[in-house]
C-alpha atoms as a PDB file:
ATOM      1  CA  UNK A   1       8.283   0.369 -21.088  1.00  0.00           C
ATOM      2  CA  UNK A   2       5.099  -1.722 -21.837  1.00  0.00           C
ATOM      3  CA  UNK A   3       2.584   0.446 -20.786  1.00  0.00           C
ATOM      4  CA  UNK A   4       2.922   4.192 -20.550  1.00  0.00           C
ATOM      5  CA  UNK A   5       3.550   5.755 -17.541  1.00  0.00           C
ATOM      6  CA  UNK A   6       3.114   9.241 -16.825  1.00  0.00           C
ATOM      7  CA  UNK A   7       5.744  11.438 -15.415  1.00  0.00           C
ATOM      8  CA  UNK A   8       7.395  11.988 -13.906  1.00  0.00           C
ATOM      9  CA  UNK A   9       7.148   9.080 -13.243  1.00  0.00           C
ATOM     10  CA  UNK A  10       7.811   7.317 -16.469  1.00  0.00           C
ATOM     11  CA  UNK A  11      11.390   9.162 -16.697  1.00  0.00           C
ATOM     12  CA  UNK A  12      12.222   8.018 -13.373  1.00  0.00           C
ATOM     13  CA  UNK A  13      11.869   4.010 -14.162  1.00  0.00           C
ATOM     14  CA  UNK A  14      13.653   4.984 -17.666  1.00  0.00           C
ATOM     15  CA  UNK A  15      16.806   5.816 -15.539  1.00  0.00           C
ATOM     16  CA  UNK A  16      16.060   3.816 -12.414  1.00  0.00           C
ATOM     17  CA  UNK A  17      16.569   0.936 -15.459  1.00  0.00           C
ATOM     18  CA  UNK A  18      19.490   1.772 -16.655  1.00  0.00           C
ATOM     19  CA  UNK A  19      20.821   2.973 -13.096  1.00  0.00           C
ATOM     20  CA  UNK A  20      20.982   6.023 -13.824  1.00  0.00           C
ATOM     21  CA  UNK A  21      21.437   7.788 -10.027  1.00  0.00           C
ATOM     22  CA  UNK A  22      19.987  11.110 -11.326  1.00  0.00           C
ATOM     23  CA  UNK A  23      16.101   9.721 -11.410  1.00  0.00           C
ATOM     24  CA  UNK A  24      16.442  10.446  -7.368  1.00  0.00           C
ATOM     25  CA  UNK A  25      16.391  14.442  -8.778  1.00  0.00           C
ATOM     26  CA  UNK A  26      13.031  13.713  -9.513  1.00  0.00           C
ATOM     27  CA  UNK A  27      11.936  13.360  -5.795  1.00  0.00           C
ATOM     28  CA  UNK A  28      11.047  16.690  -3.889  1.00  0.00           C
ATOM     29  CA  UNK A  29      13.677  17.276  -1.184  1.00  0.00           C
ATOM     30  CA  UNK A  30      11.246  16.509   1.760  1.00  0.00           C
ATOM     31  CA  UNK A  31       9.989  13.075   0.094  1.00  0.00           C
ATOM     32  CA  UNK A  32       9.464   9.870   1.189  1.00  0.00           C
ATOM     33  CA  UNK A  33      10.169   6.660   0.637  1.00  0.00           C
ATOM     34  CA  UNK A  34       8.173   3.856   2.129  1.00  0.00           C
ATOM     35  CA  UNK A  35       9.549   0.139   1.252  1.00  0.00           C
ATOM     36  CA  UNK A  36       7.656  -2.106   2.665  1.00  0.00           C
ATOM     37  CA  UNK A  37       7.222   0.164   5.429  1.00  0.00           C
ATOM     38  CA  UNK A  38      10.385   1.417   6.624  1.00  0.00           C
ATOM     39  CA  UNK A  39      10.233   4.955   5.737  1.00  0.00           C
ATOM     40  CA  UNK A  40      13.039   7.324   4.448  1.00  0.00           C
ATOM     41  CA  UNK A  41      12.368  11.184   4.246  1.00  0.00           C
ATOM     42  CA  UNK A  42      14.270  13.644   2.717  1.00  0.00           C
ATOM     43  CA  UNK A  43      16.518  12.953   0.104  1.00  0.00           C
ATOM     44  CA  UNK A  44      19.536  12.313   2.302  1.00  0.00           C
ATOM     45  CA  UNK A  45      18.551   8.997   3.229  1.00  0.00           C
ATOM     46  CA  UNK A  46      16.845   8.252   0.063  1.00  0.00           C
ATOM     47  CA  UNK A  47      19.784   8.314  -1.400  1.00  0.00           C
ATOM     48  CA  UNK A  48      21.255   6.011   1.082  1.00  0.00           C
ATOM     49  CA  UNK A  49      18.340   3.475   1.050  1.00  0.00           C
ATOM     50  CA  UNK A  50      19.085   3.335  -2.490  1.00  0.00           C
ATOM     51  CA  UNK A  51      22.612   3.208  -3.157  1.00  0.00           C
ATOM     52  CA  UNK A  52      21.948  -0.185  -0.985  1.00  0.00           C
ATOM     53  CA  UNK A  53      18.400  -1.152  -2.181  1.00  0.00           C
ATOM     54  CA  UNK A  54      17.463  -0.087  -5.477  1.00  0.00           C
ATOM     55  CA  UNK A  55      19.609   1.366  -8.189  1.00  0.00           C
ATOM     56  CA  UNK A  56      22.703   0.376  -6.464  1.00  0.00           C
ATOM     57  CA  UNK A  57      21.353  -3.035  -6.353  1.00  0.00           C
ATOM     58  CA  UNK A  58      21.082  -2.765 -10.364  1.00  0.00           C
ATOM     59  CA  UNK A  59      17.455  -3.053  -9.911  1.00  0.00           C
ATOM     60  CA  UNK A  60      14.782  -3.349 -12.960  1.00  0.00           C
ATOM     61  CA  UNK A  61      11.624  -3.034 -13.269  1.00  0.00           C
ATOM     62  CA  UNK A  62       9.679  -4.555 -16.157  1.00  0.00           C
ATOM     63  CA  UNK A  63       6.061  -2.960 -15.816  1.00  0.00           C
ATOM     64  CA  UNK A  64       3.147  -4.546 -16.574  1.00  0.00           C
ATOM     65  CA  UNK A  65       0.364  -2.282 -15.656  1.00  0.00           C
ATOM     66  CA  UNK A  66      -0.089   1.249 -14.827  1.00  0.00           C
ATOM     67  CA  UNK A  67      -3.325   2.650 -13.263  1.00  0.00           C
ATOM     68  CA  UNK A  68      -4.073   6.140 -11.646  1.00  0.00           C
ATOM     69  CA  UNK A  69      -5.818   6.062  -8.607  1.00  0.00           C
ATOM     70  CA  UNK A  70      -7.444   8.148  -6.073  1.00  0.00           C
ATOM     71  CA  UNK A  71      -3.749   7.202  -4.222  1.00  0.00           C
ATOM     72  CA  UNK A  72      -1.578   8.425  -6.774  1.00  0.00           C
ATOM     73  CA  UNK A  73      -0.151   6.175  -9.648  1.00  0.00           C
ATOM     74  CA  UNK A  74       0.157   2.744  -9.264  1.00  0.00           C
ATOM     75  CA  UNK A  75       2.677   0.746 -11.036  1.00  0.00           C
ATOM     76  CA  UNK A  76       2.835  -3.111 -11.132  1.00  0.00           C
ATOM     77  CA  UNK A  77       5.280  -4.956 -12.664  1.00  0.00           C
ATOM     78  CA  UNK A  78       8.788  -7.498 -12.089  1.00  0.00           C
ATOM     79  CA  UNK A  79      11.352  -6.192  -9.835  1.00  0.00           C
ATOM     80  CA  UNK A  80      15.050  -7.674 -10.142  1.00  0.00           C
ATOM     81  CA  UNK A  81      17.912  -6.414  -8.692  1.00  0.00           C
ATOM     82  CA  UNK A  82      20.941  -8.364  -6.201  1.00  0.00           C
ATOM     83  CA  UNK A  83      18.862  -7.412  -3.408  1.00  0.00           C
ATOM     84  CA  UNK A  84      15.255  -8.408  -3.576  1.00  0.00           C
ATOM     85  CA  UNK A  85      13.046  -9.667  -6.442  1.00  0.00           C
ATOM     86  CA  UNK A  86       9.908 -10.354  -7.729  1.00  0.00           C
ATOM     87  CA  UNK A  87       5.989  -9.008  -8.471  1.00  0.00           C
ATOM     88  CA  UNK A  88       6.013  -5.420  -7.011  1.00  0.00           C
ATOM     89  CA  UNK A  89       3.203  -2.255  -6.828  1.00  0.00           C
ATOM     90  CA  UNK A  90       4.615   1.174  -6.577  1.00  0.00           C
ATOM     91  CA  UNK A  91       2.203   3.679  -5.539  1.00  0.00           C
ATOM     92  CA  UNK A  92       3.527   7.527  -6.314  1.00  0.00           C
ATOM     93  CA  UNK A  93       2.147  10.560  -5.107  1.00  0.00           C
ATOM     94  CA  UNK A  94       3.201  13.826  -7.545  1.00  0.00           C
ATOM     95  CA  UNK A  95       3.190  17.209  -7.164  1.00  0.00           C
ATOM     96  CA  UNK A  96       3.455  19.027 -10.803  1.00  0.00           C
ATOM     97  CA  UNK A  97       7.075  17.706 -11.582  1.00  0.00           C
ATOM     98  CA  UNK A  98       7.947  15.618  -8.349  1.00  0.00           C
ATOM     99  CA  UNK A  99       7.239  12.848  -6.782  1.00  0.00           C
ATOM    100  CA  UNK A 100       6.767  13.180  -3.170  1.00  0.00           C
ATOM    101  CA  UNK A 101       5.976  10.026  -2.373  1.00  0.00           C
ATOM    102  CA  UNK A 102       6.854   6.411  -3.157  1.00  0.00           C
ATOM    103  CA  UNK A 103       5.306   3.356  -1.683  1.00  0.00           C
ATOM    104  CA  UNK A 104       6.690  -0.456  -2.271  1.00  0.00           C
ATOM    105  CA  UNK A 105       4.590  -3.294  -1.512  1.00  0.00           C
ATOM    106  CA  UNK A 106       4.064  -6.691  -3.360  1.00  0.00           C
ATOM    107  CA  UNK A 107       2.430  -6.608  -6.297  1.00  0.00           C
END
């Protein structure tokens, strides 16, 4: 990575890059995910969402800033994947060693 990252969220872009389906362990069970605001809870359809959207798509993300915020940590940075690509801002909320919350807009 070019910029540290904290974790858990650092360790889950280390294995969402090298699609590693085991960085969704780092999401608490009741989680959500909110791309570009369609929102999947629990880690059920996570897991669905991204088998389609994200690591099954071979996504990458090549970071480029990271800044913690009153909304959690926000990561900018080059998204590629077969399904959708280009400047993207992931927001995270944690809680200790989860994340409970993650939030994909354009970055």
């Amino acid at each position: 990575m070019s910029a540290h990252v904290p974790e858990p969220v650092g360790g889950f872009f280390d294995r969402v890059n090298t699609q590693d389906h085991e960085a969704l362990d780092l999401f608490a069970a009741d989680a959500v995910v909110d791309d570009w605001g369609r929102e999947f809870h629990g880690l059920d359809q996570i897991r669905a969402w991204s088998d389609r959207e994200f690591i099954g798509s071979r996504g990458v993300l090549t970071v480029e800033s990271v800044e913690e915020t009153p909304d959690g940590v926000l990561v900018l940075g080059d998204w590629r994947s077969e399904h959708a690509n280009g400047p993207s801002a992931f927001t995270f909320e944690v809680d200790g060693d989860a994340i409970t919350r993650m939030t994909i807009r354009e970055g």
